[in-house]
C-alpha atoms as a PDB file:
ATOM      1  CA  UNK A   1       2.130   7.154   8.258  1.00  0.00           C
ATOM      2  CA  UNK A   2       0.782   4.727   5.584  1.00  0.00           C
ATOM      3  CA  UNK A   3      -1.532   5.917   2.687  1.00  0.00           C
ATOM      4  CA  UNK A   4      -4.275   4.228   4.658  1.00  0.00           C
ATOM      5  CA  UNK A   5      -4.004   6.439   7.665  1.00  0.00           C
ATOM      6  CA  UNK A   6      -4.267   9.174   6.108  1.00  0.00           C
ATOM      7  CA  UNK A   7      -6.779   8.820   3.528  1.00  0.00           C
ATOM      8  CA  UNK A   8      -8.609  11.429   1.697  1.00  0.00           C
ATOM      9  CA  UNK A   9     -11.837  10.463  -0.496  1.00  0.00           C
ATOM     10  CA  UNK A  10     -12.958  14.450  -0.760  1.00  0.00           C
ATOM     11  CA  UNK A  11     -12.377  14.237  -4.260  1.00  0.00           C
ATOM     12  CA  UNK A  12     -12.264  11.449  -5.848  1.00  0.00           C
ATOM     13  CA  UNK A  13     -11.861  10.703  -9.809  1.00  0.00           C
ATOM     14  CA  UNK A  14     -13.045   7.100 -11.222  1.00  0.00           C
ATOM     15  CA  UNK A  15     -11.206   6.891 -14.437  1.00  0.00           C
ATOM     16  CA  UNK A  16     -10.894   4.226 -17.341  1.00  0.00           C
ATOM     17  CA  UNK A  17     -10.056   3.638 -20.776  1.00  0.00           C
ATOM     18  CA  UNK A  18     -13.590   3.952 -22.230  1.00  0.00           C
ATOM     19  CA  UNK A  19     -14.353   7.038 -20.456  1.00  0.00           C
ATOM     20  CA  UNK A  20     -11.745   9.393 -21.794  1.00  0.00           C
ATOM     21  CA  UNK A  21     -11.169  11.163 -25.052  1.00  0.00           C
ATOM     22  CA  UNK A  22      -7.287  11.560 -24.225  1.00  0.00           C
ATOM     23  CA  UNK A  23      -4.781   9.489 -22.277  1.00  0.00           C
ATOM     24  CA  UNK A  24      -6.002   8.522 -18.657  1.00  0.00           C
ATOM     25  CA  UNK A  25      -2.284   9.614 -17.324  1.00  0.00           C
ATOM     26  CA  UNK A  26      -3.119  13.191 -18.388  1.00  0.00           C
ATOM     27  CA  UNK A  27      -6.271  13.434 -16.775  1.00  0.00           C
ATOM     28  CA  UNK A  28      -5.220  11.646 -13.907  1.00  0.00           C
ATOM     29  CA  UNK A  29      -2.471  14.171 -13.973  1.00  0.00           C
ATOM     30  CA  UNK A  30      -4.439  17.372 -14.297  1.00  0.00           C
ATOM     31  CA  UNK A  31      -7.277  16.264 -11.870  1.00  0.00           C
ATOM     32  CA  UNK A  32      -4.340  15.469  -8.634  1.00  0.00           C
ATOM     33  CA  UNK A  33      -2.849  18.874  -9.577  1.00  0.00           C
ATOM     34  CA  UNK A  34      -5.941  20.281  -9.216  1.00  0.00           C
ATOM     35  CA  UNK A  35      -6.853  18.657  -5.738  1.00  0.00           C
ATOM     36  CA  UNK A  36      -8.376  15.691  -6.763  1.00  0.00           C
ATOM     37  CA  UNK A  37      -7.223  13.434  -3.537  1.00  0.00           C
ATOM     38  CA  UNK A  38      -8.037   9.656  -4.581  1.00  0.00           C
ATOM     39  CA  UNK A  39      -8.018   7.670  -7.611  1.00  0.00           C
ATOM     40  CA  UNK A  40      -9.304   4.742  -8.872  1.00  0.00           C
ATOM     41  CA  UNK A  41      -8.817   3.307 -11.656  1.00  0.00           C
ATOM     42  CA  UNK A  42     -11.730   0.911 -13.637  1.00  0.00           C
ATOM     43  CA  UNK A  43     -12.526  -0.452 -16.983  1.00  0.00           C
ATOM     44  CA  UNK A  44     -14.802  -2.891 -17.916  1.00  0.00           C
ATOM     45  CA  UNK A  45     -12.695  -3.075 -21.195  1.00  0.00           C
ATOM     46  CA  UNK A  46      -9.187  -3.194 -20.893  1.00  0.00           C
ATOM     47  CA  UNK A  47      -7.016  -6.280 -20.760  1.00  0.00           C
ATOM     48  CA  UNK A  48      -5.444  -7.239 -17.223  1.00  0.00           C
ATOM     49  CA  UNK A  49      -1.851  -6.165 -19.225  1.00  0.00           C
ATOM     50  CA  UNK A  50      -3.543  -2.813 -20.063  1.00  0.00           C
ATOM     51  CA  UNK A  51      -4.727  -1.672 -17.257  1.00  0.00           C
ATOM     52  CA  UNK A  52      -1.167  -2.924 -15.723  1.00  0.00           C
ATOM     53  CA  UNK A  53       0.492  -0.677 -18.233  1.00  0.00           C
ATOM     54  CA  UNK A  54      -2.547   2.360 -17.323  1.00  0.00           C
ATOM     55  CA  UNK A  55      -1.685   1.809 -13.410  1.00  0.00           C
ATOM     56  CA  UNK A  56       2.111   2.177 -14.214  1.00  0.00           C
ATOM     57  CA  UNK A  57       1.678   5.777 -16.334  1.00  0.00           C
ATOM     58  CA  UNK A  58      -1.041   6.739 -13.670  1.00  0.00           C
ATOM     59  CA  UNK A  59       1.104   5.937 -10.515  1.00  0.00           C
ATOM     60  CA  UNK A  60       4.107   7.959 -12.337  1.00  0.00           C
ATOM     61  CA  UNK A  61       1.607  11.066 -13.008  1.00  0.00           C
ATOM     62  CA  UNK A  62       1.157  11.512  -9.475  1.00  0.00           C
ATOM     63  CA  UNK A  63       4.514  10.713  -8.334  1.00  0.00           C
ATOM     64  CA  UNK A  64       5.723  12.984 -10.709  1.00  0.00           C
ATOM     65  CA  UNK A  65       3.183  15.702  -9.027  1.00  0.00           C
ATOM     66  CA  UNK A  66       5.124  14.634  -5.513  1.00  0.00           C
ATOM     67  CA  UNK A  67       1.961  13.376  -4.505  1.00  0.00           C
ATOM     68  CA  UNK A  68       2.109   9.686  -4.059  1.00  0.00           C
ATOM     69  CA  UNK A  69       2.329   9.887  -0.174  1.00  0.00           C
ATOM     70  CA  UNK A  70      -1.152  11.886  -0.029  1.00  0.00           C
ATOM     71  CA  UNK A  71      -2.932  10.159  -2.954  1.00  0.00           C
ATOM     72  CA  UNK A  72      -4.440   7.216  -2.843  1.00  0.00           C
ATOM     73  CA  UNK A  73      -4.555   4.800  -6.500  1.00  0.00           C
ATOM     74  CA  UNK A  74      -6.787   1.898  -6.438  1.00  0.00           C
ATOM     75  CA  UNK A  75      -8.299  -0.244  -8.918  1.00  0.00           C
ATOM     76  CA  UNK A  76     -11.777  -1.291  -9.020  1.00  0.00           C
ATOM     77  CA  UNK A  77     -12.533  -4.948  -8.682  1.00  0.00           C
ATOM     78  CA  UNK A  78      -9.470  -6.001  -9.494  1.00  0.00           C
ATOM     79  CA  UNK A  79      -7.478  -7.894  -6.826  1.00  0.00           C
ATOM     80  CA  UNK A  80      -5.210  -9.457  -9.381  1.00  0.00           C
ATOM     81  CA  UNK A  81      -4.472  -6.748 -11.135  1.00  0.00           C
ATOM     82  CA  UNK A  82      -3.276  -4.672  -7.731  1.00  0.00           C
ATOM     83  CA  UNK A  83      -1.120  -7.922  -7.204  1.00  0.00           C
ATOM     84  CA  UNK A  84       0.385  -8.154 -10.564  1.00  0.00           C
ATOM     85  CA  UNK A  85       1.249  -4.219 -10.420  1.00  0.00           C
ATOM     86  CA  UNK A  86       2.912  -4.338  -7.556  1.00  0.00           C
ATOM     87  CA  UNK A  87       4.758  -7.040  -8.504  1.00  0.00           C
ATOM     88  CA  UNK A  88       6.656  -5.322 -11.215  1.00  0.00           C
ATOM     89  CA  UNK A  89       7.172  -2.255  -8.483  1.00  0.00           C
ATOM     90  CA  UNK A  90       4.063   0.005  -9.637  1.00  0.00           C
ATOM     91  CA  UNK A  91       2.640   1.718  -5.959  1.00  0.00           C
ATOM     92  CA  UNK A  92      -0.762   0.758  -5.974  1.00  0.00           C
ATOM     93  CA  UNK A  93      -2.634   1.082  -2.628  1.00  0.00           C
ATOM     94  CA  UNK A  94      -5.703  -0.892  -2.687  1.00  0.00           C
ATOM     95  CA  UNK A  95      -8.693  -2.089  -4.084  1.00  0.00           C
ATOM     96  CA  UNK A  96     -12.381  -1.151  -4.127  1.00  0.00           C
ATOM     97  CA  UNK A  97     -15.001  -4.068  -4.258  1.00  0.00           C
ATOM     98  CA  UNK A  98     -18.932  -4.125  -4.678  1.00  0.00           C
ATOM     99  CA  UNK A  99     -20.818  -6.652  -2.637  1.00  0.00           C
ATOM    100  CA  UNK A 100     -20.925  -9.052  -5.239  1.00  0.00           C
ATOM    101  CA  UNK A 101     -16.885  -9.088  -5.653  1.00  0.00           C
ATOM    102  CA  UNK A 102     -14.031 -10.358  -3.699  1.00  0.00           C
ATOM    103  CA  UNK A 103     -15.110 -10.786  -0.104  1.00  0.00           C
ATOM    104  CA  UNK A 104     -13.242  -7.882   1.205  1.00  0.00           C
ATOM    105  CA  UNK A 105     -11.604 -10.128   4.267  1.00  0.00           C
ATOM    106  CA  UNK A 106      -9.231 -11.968   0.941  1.00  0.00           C
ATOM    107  CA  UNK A 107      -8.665  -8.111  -0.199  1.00  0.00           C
ATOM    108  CA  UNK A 108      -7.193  -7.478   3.254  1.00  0.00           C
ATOM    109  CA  UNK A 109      -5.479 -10.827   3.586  1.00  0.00           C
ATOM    110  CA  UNK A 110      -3.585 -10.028  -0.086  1.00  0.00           C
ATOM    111  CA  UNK A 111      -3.145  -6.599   0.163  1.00  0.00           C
ATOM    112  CA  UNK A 112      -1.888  -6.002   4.107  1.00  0.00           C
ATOM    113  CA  UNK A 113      -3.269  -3.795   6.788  1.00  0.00           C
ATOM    114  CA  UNK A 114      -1.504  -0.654   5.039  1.00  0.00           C
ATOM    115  CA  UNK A 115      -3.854  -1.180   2.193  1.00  0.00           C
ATOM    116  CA  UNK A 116      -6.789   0.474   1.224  1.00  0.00           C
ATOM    117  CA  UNK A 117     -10.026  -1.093   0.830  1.00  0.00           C
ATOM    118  CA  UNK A 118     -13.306   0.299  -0.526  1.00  0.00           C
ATOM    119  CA  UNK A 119     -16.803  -1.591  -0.600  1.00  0.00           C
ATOM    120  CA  UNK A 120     -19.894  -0.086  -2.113  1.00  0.00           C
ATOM    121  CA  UNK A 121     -22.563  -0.054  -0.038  1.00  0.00           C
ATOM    122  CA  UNK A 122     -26.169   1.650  -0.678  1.00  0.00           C
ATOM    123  CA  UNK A 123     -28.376   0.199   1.988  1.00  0.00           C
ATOM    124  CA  UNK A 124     -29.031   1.029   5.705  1.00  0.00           C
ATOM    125  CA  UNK A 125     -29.080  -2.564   6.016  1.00  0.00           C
ATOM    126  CA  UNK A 126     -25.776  -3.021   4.120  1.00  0.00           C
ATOM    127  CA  UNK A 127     -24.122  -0.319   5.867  1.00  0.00           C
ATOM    128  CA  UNK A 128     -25.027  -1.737   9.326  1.00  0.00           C
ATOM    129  CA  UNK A 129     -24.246  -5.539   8.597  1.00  0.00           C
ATOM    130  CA  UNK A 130     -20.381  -4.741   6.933  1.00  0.00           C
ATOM    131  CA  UNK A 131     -17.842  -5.681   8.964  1.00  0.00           C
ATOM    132  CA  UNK A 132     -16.121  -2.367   9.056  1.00  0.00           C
ATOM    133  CA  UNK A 133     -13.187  -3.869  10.673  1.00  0.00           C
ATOM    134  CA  UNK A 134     -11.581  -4.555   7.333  1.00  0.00           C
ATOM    135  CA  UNK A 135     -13.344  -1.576   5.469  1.00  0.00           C
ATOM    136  CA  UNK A 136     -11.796   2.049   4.730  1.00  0.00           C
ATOM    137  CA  UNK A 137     -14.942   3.749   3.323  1.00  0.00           C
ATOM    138  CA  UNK A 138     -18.519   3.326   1.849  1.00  0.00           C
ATOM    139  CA  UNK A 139     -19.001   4.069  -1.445  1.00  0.00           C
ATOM    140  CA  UNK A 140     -22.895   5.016  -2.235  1.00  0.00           C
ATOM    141  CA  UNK A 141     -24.675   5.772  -5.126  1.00  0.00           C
ATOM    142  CA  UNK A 142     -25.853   6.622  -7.621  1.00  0.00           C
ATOM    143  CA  UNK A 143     -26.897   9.965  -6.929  1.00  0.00           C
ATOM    144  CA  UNK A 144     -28.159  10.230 -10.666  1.00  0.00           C
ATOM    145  CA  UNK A 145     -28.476   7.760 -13.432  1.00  0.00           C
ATOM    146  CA  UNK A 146     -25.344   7.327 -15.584  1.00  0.00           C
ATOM    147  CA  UNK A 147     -24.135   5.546 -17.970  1.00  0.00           C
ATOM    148  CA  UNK A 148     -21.333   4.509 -16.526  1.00  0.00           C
ATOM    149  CA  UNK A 149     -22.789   3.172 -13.949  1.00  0.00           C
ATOM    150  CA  UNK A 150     -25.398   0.787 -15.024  1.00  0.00           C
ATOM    151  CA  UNK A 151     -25.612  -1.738 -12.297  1.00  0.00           C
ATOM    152  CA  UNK A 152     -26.730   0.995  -9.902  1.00  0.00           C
ATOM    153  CA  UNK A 153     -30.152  -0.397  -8.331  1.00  0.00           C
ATOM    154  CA  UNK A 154     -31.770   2.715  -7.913  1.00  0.00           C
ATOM    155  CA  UNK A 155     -30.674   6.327  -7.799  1.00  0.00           C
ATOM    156  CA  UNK A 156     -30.819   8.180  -4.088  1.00  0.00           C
ATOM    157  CA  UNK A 157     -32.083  11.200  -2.696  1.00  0.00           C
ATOM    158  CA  UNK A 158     -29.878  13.480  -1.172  1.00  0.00           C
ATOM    159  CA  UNK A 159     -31.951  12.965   2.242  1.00  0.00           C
ATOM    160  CA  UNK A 160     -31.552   9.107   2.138  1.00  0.00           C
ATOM    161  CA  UNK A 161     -27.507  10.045   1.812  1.00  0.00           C
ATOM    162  CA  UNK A 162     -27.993  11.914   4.736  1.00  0.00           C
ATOM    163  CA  UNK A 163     -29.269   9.154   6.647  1.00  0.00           C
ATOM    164  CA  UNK A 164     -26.603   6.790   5.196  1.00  0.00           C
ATOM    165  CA  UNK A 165     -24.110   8.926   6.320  1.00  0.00           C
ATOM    166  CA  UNK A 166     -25.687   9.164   9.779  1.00  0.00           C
ATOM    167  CA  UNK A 167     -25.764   5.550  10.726  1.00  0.00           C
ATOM    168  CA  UNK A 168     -22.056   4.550   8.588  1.00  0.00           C
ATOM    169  CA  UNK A 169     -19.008   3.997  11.310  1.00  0.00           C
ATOM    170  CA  UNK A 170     -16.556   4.917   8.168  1.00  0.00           C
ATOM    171  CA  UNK A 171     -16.603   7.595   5.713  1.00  0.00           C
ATOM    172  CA  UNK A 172     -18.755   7.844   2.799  1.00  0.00           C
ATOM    173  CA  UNK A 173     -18.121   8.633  -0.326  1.00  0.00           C
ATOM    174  CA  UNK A 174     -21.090   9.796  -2.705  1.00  0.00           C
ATOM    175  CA  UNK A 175     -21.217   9.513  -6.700  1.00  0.00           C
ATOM    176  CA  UNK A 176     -22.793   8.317  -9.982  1.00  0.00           C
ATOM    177  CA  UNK A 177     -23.720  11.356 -12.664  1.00  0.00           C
ATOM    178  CA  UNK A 178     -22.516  13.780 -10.370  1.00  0.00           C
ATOM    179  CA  UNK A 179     -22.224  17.421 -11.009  1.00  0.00           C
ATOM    180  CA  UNK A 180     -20.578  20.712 -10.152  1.00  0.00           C
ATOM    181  CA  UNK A 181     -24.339  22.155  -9.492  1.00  0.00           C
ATOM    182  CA  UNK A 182     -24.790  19.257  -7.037  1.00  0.00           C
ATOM    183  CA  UNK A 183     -22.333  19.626  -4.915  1.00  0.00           C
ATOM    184  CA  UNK A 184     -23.594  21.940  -2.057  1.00  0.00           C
ATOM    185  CA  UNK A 185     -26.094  19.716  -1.533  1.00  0.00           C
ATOM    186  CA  UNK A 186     -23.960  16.513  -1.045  1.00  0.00           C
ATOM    187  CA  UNK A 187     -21.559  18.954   1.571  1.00  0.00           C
ATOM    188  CA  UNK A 188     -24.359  19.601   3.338  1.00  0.00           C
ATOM    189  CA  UNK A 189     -25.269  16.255   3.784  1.00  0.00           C
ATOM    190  CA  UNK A 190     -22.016  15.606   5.731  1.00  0.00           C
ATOM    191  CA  UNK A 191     -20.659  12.675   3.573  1.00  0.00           C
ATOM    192  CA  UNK A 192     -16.860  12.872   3.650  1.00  0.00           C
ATOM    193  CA  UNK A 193     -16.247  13.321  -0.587  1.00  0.00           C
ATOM    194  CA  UNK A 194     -17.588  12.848  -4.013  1.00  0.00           C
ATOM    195  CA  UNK A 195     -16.716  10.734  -6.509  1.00  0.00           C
ATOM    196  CA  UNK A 196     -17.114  11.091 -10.641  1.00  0.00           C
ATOM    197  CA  UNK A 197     -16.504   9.672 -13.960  1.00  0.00           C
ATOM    198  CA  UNK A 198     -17.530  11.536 -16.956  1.00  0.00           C
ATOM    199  CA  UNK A 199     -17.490  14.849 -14.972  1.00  0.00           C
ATOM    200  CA  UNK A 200     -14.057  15.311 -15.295  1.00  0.00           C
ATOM    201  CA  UNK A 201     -12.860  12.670 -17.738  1.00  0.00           C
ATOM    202  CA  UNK A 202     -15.532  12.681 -20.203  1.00  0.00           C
ATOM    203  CA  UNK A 203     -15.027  17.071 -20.233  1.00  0.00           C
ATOM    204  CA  UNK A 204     -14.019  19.231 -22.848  1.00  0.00           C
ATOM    205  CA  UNK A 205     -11.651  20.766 -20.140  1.00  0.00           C
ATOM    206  CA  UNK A 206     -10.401  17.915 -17.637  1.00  0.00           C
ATOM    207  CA  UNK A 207      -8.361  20.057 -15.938  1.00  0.00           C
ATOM    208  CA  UNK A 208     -10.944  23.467 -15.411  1.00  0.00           C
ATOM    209  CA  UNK A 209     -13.643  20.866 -14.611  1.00  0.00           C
ATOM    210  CA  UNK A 210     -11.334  19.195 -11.480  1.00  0.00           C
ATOM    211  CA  UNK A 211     -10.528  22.821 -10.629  1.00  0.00           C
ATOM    212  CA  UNK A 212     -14.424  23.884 -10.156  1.00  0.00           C
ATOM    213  CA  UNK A 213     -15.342  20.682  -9.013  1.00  0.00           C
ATOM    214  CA  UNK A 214     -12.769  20.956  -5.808  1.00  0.00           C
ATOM    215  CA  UNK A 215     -13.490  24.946  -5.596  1.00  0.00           C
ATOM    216  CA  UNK A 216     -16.847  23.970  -5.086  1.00  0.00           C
ATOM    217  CA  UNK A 217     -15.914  21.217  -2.259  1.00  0.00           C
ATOM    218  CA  UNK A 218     -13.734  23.395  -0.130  1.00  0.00           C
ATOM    219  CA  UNK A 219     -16.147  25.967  -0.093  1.00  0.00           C
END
């Protein structure tokens, strides 16, 4: 079974350079031994050679964790950087594109029909006119403002999630400033997972912070 069959956005950890106080490997590391079930990896700093060299270390962390089969790494944006990684034998499995990025048809075309591929989507109307065909999941937001994500149009209620979640043919996955107090509220809204940034790699305590955050989830 290919890591697009059985893929698990529950928990899912955004992670770059900028955002961490430590080494993204270790908290990459510490999150996936916690639970943490996808990540992606995305700067809006780092060199295509960097984040070639962060994709490497991060793909080893969770091999190293025996979990390479069951957790998905993707990069955000980046089609050429998934291309060049797996060119030097690094197992990255797919790609996760906004609307204004790489049409996700040429991500599929690249990347093959075991890949994964992501596409945000925060509209009813987007939602409904995505051609879900080549699409693995929605991901919505922002729940709150952050800083890290800036391009966000408009923060959403957890009602209009709700009805995103209600109308999407794919799973949704919800983030942007989310916290451990919110997530009860985003279970009960039925989306299939969270997603954060500065939750867990901008903590004091990567690792405890994973730990609640997926407690909290499988409750």
């Amino acid at each position: 079974m290919s890591i697009r069959e059985r893929l698990d956005i529950s928990a899912y950890l955004v992670i770059g350079s900028e955002n961490c106080t430590r080494p993204v490997e270790e908290i990459v590391a510490a999150a996936v031994d916690e639970g943490f079930t996808c990540v992606q990896i995305r700067s809006k700093v780092s060199a295509t050679r960097e984040m070639i060299s962060i994709l490497d270390k991060s793909a080893r962390a969770i091999r190293e964790l025996g979990k390479s089969d069951s957790v998905a790494l993707l990069v955000d944006d980046r089609l050429d950087v998934v291309l060049a990684a797996r060119e030097f034998g690094i197992k990255v499995d797919g790609v996760h594109v906004g609307q204004s990025d790489i049409p996700v048809e040429v991500c599929r075309k690249f990347l093959g029909a075991n890949s994964v591929v992501g596409l945000s989507a925060n509209t009813q109307e987007l939602i409904v006119a995505a051609d879900v065909s080549q699409v693995d999941y929605f991901g919505v937001g922002a729940l709150h403002a952050t800083s890290t994500k800036t391009d966000a149009e408009k923060t959403l209620s957890f009602d209009e999630i709700a009805a995103l979640k209600k109308i999407s043919p794919i799973p949704v996955v919800v983030g942007g400033g989310v916290k451990l107090k919110d997530i009860p509220a985003l279970v009960a809204t039925g989306v299939d997972g969270f997603f954060v940034v500065s939750a867990v790699a901008g903590a004091a305590n990567p690792r405890l912070a994973a730990r609640e955050l997926v407690t909290a989830w499988r409750k």
